[in-house]
C-alpha atoms as a PDB file:
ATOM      1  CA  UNK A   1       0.000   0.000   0.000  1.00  0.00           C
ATOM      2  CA  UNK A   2       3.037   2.325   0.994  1.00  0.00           C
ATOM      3  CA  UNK A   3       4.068   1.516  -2.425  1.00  0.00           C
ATOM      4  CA  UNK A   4       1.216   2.379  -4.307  1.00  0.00           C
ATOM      5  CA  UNK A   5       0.729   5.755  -1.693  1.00  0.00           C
ATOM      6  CA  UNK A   6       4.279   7.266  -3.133  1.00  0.00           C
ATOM      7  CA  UNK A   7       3.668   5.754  -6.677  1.00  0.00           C
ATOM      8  CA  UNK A   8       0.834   8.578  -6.715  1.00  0.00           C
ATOM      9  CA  UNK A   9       2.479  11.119  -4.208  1.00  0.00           C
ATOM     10  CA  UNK A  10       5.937  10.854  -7.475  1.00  0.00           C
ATOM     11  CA  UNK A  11       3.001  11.293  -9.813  1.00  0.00           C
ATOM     12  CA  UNK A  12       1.236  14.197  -8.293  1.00  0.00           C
ATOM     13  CA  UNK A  13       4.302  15.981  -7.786  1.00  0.00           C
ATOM     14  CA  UNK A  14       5.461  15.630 -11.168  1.00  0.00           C
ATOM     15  CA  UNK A  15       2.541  17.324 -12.679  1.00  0.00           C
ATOM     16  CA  UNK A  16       2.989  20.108 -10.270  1.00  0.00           C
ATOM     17  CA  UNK A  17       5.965  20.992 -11.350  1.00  0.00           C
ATOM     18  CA  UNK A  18       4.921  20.889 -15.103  1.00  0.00           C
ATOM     19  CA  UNK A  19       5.036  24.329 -17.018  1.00  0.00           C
ATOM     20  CA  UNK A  20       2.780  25.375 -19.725  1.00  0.00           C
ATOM     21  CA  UNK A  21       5.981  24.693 -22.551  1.00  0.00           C
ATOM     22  CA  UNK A  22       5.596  20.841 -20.910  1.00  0.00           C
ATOM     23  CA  UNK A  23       1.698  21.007 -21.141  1.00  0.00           C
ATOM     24  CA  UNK A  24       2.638  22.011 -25.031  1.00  0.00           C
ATOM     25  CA  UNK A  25       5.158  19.384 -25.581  1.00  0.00           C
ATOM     26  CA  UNK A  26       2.561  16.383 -24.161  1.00  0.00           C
ATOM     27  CA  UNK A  27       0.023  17.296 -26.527  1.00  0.00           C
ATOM     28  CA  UNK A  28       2.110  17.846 -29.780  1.00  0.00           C
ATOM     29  CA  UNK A  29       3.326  14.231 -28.770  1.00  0.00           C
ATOM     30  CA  UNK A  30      -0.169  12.554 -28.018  1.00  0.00           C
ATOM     31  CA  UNK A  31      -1.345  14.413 -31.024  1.00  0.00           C
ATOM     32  CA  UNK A  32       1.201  12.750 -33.584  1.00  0.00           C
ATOM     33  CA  UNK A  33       1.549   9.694 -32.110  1.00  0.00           C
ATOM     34  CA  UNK A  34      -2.797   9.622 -32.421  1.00  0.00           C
ATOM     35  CA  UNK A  35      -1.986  10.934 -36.274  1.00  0.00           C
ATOM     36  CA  UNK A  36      -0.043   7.993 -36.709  1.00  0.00           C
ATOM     37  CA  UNK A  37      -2.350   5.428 -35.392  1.00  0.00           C
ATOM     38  CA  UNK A  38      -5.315   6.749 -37.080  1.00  0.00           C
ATOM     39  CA  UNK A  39      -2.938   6.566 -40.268  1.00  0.00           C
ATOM     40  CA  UNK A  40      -1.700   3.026 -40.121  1.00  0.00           C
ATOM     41  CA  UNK A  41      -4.915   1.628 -38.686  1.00  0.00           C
ATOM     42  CA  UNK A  42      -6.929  -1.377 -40.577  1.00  0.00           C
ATOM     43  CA  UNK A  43      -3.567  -1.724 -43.274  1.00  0.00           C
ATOM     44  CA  UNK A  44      -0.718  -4.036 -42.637  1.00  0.00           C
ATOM     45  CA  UNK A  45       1.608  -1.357 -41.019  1.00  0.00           C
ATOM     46  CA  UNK A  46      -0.796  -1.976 -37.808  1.00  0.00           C
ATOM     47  CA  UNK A  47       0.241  -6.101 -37.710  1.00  0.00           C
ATOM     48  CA  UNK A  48       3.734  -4.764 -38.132  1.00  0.00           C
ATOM     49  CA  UNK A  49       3.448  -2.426 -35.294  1.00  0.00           C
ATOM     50  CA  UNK A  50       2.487  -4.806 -33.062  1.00  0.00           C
ATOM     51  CA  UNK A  51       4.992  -6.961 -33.967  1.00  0.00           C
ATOM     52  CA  UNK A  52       7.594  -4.257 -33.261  1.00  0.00           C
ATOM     53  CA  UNK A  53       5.900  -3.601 -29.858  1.00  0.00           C
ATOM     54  CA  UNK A  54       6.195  -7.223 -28.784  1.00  0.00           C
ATOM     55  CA  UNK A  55       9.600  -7.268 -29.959  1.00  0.00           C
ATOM     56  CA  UNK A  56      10.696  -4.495 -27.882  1.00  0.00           C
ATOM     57  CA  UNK A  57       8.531  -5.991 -24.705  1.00  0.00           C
ATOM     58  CA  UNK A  58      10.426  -9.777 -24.795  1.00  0.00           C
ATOM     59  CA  UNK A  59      13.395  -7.294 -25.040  1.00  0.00           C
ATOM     60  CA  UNK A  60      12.984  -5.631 -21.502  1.00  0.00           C
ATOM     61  CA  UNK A  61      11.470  -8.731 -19.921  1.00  0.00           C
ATOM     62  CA  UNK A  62      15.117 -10.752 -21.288  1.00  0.00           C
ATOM     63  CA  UNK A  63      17.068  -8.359 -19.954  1.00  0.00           C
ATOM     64  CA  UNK A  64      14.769  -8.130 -16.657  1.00  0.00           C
ATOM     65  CA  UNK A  65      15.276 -11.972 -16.132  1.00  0.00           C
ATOM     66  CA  UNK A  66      19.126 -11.826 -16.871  1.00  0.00           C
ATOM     67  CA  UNK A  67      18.448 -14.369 -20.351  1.00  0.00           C
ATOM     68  CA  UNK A  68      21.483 -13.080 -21.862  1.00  0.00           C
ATOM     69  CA  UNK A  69      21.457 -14.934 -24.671  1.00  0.00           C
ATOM     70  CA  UNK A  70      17.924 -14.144 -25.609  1.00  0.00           C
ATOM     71  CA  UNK A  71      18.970 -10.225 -24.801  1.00  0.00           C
ATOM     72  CA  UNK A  72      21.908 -10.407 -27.303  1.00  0.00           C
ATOM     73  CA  UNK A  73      19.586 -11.793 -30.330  1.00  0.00           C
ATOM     74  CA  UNK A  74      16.919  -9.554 -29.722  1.00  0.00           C
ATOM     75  CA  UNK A  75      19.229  -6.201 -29.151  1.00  0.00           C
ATOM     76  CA  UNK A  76      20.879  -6.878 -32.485  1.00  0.00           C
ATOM     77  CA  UNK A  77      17.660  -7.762 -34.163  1.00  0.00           C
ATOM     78  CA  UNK A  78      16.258  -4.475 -33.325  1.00  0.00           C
ATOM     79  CA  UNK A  79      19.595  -2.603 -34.560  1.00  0.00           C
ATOM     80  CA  UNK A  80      19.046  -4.996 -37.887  1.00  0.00           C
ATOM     81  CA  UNK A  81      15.461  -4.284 -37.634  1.00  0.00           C
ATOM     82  CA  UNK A  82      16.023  -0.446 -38.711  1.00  0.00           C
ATOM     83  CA  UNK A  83      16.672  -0.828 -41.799  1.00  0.00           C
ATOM     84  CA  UNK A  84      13.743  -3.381 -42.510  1.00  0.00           C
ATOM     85  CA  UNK A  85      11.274  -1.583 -41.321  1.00  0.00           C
ATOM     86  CA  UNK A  86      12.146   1.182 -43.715  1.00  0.00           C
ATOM     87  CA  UNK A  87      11.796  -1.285 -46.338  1.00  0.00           C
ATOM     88  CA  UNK A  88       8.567  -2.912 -45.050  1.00  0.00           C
ATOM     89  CA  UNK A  89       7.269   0.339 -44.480  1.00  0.00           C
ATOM     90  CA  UNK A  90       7.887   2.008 -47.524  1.00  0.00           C
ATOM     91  CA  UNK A  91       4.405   2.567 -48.781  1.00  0.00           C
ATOM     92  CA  UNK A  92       2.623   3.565 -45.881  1.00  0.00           C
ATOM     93  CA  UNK A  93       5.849   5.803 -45.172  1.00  0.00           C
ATOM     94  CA  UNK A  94       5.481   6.959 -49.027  1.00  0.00           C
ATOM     95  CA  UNK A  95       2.197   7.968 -48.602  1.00  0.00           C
ATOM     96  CA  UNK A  96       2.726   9.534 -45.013  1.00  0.00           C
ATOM     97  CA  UNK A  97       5.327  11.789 -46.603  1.00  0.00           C
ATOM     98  CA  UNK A  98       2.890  12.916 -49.319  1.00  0.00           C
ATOM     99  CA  UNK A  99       0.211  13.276 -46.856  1.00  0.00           C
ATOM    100  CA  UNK A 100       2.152  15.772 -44.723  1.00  0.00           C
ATOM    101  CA  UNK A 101       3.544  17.310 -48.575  1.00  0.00           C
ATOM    102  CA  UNK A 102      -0.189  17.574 -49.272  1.00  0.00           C
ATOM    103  CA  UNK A 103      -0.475  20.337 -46.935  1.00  0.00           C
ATOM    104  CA  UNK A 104      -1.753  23.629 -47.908  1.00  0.00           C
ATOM    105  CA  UNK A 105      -0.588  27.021 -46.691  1.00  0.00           C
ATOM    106  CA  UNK A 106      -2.169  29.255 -49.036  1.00  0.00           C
ATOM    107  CA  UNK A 107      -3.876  31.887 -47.170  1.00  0.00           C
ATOM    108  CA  UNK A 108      -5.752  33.000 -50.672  1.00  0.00           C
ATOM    109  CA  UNK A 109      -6.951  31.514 -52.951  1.00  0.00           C
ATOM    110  CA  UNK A 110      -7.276  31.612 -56.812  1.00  0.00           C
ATOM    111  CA  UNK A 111     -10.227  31.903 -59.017  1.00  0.00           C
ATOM    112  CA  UNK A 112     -13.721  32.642 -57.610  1.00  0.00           C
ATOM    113  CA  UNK A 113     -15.308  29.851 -55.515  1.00  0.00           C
ATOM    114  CA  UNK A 114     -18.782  29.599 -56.543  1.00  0.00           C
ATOM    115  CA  UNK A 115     -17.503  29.459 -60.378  1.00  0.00           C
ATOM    116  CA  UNK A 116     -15.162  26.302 -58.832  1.00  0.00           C
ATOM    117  CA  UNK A 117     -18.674  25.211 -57.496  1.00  0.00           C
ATOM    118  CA  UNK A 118     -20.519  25.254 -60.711  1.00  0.00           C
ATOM    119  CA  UNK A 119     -17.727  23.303 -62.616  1.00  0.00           C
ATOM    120  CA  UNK A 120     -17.424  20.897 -60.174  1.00  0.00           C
ATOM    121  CA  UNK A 121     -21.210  20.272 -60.220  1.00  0.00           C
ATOM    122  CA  UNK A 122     -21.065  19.695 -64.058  1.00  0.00           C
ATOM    123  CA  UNK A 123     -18.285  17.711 -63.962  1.00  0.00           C
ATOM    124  CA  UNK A 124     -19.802  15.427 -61.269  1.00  0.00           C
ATOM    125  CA  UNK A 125     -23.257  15.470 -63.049  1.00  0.00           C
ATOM    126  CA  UNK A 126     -21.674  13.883 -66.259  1.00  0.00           C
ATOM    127  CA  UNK A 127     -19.490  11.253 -64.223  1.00  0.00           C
ATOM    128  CA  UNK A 128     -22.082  10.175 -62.315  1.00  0.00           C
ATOM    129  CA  UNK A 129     -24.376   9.980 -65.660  1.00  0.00           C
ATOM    130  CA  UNK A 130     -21.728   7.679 -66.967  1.00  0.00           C
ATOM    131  CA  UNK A 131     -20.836   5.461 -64.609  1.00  0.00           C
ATOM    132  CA  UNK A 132     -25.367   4.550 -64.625  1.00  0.00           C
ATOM    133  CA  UNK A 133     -25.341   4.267 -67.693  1.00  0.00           C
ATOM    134  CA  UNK A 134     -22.609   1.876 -68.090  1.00  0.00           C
ATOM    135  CA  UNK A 135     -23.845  -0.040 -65.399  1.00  0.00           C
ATOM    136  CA  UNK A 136     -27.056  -0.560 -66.913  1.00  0.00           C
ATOM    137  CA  UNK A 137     -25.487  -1.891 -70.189  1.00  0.00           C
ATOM    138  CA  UNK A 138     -23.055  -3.838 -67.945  1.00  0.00           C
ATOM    139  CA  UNK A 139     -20.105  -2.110 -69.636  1.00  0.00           C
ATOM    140  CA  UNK A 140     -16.902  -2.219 -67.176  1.00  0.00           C
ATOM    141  CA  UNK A 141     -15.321   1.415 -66.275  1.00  0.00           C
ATOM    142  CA  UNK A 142     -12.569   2.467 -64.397  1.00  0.00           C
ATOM    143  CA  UNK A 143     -11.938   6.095 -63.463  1.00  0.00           C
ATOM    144  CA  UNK A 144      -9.472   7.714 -61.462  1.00  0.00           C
ATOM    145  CA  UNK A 145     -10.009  11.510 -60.187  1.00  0.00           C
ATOM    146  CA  UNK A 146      -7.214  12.826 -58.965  1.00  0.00           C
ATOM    147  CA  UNK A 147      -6.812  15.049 -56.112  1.00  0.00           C
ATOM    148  CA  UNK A 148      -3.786  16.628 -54.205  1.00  0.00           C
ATOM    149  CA  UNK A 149      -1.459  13.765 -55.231  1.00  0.00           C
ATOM    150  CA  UNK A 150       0.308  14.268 -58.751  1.00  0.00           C
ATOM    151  CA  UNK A 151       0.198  10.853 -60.856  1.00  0.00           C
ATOM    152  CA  UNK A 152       1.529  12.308 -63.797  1.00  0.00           C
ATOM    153  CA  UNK A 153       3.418   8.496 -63.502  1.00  0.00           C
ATOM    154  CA  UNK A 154       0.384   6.645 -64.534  1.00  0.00           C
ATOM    155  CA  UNK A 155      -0.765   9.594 -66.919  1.00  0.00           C
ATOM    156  CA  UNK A 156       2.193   8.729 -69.155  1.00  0.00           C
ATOM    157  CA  UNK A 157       1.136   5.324 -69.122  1.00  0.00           C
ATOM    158  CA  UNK A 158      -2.114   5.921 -71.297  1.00  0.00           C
ATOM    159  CA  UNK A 159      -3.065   8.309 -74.657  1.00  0.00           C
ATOM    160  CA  UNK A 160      -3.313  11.828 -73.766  1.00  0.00           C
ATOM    161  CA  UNK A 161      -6.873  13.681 -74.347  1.00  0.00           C
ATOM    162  CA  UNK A 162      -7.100  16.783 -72.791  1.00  0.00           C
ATOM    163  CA  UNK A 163     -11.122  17.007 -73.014  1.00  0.00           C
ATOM    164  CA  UNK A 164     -13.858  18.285 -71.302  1.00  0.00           C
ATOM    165  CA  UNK A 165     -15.627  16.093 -68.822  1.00  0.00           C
ATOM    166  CA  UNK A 166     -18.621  14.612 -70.601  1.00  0.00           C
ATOM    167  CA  UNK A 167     -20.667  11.555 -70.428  1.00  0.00           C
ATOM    168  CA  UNK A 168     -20.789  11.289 -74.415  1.00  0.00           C
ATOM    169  CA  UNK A 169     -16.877  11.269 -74.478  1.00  0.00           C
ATOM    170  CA  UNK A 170     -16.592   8.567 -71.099  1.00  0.00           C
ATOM    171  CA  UNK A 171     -19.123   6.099 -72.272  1.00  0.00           C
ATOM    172  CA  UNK A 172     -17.098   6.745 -75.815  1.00  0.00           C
ATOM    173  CA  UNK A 173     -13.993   5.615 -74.497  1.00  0.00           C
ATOM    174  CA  UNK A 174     -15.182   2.412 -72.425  1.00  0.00           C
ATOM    175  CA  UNK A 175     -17.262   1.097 -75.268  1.00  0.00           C
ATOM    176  CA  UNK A 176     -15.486  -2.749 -75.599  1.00  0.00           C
ATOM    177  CA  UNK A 177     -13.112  -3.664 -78.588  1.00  0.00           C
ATOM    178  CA  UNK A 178     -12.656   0.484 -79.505  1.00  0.00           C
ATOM    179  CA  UNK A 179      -8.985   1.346 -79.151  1.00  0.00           C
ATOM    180  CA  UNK A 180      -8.694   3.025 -75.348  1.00  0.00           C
ATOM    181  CA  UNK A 181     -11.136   1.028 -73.458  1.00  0.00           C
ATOM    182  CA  UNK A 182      -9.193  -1.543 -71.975  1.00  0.00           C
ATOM    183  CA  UNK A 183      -7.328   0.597 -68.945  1.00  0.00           C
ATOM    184  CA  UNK A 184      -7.832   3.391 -66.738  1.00  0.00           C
ATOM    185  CA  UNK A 185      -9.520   7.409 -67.531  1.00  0.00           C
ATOM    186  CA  UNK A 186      -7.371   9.702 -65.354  1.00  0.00           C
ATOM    187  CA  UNK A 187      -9.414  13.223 -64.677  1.00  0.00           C
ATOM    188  CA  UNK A 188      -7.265  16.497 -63.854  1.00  0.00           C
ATOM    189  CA  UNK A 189      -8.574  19.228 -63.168  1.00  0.00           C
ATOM    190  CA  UNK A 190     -12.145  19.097 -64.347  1.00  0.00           C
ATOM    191  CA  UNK A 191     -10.314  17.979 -67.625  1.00  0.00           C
ATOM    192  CA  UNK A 192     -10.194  14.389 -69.047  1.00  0.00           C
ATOM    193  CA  UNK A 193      -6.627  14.176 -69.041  1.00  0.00           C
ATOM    194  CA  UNK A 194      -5.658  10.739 -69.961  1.00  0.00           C
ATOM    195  CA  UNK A 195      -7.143   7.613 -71.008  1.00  0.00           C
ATOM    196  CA  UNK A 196      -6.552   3.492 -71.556  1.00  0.00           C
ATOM    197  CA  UNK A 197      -3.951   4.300 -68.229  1.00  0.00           C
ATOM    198  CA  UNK A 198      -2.428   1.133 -66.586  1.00  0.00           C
ATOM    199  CA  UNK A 199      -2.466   1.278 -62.583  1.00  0.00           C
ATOM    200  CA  UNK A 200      -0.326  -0.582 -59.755  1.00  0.00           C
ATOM    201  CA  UNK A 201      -2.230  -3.550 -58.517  1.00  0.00           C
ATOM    202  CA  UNK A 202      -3.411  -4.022 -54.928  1.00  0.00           C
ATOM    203  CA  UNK A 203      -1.829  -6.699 -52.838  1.00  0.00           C
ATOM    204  CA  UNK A 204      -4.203  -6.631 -50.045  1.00  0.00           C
ATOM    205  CA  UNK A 205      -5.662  -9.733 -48.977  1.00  0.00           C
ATOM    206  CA  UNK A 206      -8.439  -8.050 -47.529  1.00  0.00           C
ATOM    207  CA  UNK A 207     -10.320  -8.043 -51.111  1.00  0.00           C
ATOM    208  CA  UNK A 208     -12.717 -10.729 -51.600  1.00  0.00           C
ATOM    209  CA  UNK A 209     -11.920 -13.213 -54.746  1.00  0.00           C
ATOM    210  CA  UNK A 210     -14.555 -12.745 -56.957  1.00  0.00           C
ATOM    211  CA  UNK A 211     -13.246  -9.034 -57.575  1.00  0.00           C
ATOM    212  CA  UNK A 212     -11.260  -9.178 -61.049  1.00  0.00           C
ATOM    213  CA  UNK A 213      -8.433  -7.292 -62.150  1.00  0.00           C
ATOM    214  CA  UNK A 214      -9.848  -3.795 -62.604  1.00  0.00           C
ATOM    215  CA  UNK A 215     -11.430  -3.609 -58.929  1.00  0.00           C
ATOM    216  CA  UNK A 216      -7.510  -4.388 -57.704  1.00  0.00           C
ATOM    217  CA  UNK A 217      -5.975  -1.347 -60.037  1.00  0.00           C
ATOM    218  CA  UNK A 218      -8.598   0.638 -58.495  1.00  0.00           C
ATOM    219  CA  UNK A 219      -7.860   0.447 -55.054  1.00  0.00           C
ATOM    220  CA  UNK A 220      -4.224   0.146 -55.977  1.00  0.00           C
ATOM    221  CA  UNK A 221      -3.921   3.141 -56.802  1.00  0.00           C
ATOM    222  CA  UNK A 222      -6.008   4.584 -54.291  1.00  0.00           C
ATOM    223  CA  UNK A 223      -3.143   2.980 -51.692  1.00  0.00           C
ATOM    224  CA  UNK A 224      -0.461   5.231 -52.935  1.00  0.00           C
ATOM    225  CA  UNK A 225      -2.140   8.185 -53.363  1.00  0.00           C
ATOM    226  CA  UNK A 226      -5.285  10.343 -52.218  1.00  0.00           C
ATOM    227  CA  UNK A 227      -7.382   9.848 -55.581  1.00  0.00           C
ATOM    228  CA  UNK A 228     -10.908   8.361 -55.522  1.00  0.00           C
ATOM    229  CA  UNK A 229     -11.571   5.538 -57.637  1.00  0.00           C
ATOM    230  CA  UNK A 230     -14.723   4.827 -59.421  1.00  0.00           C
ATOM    231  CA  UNK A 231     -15.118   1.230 -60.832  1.00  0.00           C
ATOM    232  CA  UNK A 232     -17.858  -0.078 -62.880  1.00  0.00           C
ATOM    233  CA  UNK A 233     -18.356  -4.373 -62.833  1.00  0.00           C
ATOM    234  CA  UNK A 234     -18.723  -5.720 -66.212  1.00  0.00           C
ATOM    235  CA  UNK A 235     -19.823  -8.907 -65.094  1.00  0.00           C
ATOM    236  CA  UNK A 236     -22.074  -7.399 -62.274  1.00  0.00           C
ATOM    237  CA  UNK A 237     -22.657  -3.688 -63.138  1.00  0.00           C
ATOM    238  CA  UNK A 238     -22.508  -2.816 -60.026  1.00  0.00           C
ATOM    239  CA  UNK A 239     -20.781   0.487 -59.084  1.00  0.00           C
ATOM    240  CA  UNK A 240     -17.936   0.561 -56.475  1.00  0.00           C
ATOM    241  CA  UNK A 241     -15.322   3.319 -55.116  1.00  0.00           C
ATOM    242  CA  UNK A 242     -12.407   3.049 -53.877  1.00  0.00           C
ATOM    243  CA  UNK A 243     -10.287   5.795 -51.740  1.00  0.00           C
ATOM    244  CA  UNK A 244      -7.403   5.122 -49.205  1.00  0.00           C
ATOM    245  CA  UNK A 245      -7.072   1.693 -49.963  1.00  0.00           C
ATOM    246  CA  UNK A 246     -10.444   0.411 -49.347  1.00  0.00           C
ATOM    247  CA  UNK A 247     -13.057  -0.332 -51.455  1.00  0.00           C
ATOM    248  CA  UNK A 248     -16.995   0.437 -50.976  1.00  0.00           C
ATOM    249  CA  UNK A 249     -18.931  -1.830 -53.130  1.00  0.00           C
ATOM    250  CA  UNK A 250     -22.266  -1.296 -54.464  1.00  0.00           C
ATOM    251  CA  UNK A 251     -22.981   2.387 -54.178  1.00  0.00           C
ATOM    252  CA  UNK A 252     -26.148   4.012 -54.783  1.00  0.00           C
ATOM    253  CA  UNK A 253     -26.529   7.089 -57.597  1.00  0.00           C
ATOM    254  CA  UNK A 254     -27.358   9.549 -55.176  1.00  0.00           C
ATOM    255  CA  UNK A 255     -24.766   8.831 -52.591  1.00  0.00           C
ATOM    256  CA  UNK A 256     -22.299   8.732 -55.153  1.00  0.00           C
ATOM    257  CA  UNK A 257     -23.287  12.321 -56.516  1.00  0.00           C
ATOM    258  CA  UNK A 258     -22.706  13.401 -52.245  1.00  0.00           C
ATOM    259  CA  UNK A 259     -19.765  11.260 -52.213  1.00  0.00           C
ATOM    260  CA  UNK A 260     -18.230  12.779 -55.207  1.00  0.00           C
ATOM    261  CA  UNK A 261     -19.297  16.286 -54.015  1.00  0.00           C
ATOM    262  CA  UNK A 262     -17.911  15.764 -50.075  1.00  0.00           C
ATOM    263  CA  UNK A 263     -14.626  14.717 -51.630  1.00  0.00           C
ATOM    264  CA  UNK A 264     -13.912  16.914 -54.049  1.00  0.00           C
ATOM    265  CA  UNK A 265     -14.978  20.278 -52.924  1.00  0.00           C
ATOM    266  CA  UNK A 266     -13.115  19.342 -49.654  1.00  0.00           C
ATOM    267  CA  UNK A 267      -9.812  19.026 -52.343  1.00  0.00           C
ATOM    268  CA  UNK A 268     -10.517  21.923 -54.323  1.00  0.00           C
ATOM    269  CA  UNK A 269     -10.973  24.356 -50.977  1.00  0.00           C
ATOM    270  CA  UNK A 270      -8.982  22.626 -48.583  1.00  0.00           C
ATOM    271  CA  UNK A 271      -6.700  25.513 -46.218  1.00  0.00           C
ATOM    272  CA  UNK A 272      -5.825  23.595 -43.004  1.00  0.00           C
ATOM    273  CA  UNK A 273      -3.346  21.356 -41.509  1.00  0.00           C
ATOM    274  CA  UNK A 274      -3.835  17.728 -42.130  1.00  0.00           C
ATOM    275  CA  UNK A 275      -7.714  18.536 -43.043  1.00  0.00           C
ATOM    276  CA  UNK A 276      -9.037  15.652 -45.683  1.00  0.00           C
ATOM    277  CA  UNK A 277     -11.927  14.757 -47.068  1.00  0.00           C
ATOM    278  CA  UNK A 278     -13.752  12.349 -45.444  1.00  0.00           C
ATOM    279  CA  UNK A 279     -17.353  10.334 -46.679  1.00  0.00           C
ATOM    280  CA  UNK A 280     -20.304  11.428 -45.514  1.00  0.00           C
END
């Protein structure tokens, strides 16, 4: 009990004699370490984690027990262990660092707002038009909108278009056997910029087996960078999306319209630290 009593007298006294700089300090701390969680949570960087964490327990409790041995492995594991988690991390790091490059500073902004507003209306009126009507002829789609993330990589993958946003010119390009149909439609910039793109494939074992090859470009790409992926089934028709990695199946016309809209207006205005769009 005496124990206890001074383990909570230490404590006390301790917070007493924090400052308002320590206060500061704690929370920056708490608040990146909670960044990082909420970042690697539900991907494979969390099993790693743990793995890490239980690494560094057996650790302490080897050297608390005097296993020597044990103590020696597991030390120079951990100094190995530096270098491969660099490598075993590198896409969630990858897309960490373009998260935090992603940030905006601009205090002003160009171009009028409700003009953005309008085109971004149109522009989701005609995708959203598209991706129904292919569905209905079961006619398989796959369109990436970019966002803050440049993928000017997989852009020079495909045949550069350069054209407006319509449904006339979408449902053109995914009509089977015509020349760009097989591949990926990358939109910029309320522009159609490229089209017949080829995307990285997912290797997440979290995706059921029935879902072919263009469901696992979509999310894919949507695992190394912040676009949103809209997927049409050829054999289904059914309409899917994918956005940081994960893929939501089966979506309705009218939340896809406020999905779109949430998303995208979120990208096009966004001002803050670490502020991103999120579906509603």
């Amino acid at each position: 009990m005496s124990d206890l009593n001074n383990f909570f007298n230490g404590f006390i006294s301790i917070i007493l004699r924090m400052s308002i700089y320590d206060v500061v300090d704690i929370t920056i701390v708490a608040y990146i370490f909670y960044k990082i969680f909420m970042f690697i949570k539900d991907t494979r960087a969390e099993q790693v984690f743990k793995g890490i964490v239980i690494l560094l327990l057996a650790t302490q409790i080897s050297d608390l027990f005097k296993l020597h041995t044990l103590y020696w492995i597991l030390v120079n594991a951990i100094e190995v262990g530096v270098i491969a988690v660099c490598i075993i991390f590198q896409p969630e790091l990858r897309a960490g660092f373009e998260y935090i490059g992603r940030t905006n500073f601009k205090v002003f902004e160009k171009g009028s707002k409700k003009e953005d507003d309008i085109e971004l209306n149109k522009m989701i009126e005609e995708i959203v038009e598209t991706l129904y009507s292919l569905s209905r002829q079961k006619i398989g789609a796959l369109i990436v909108m970019e966002r803050e993330t440049k993928i000017s990589d997989i852009i020079n993958t495909g045949t550069t278009i350069d054209g407006d946003v319509t449904r006339q010119l979408l449902i053109n390009i995914f009509i089977p056997n015509t020349p760009l149909h097989d591949g990926a439609v990358v939109i910029r910039n309320f522009k159609i910029k490229a089209a017949a793109c080829f995307l990285p494939l997912s290797q997440s074992k979290d995706l059921t087996k029935d879902l072919g090859t263009r469901h696992r470009a979509g999310v894919g790409i949507s695992e190394v960078s912040d676009c949103l992926t809209l997927i049409v089934s050829e054999e289904t028709g059914e309409v899917s999306i994918a956005k940081s990695g994960k893929l939501y199946r089966n979506i309705a016309k009218e939340r896809m319209a406020n999905i779109l809209k949430n998303n995208l207006r979120k990208s096009a205005t966004e001002k803050t630290l670490f502020k991103g769009g999120i579906f509603k």
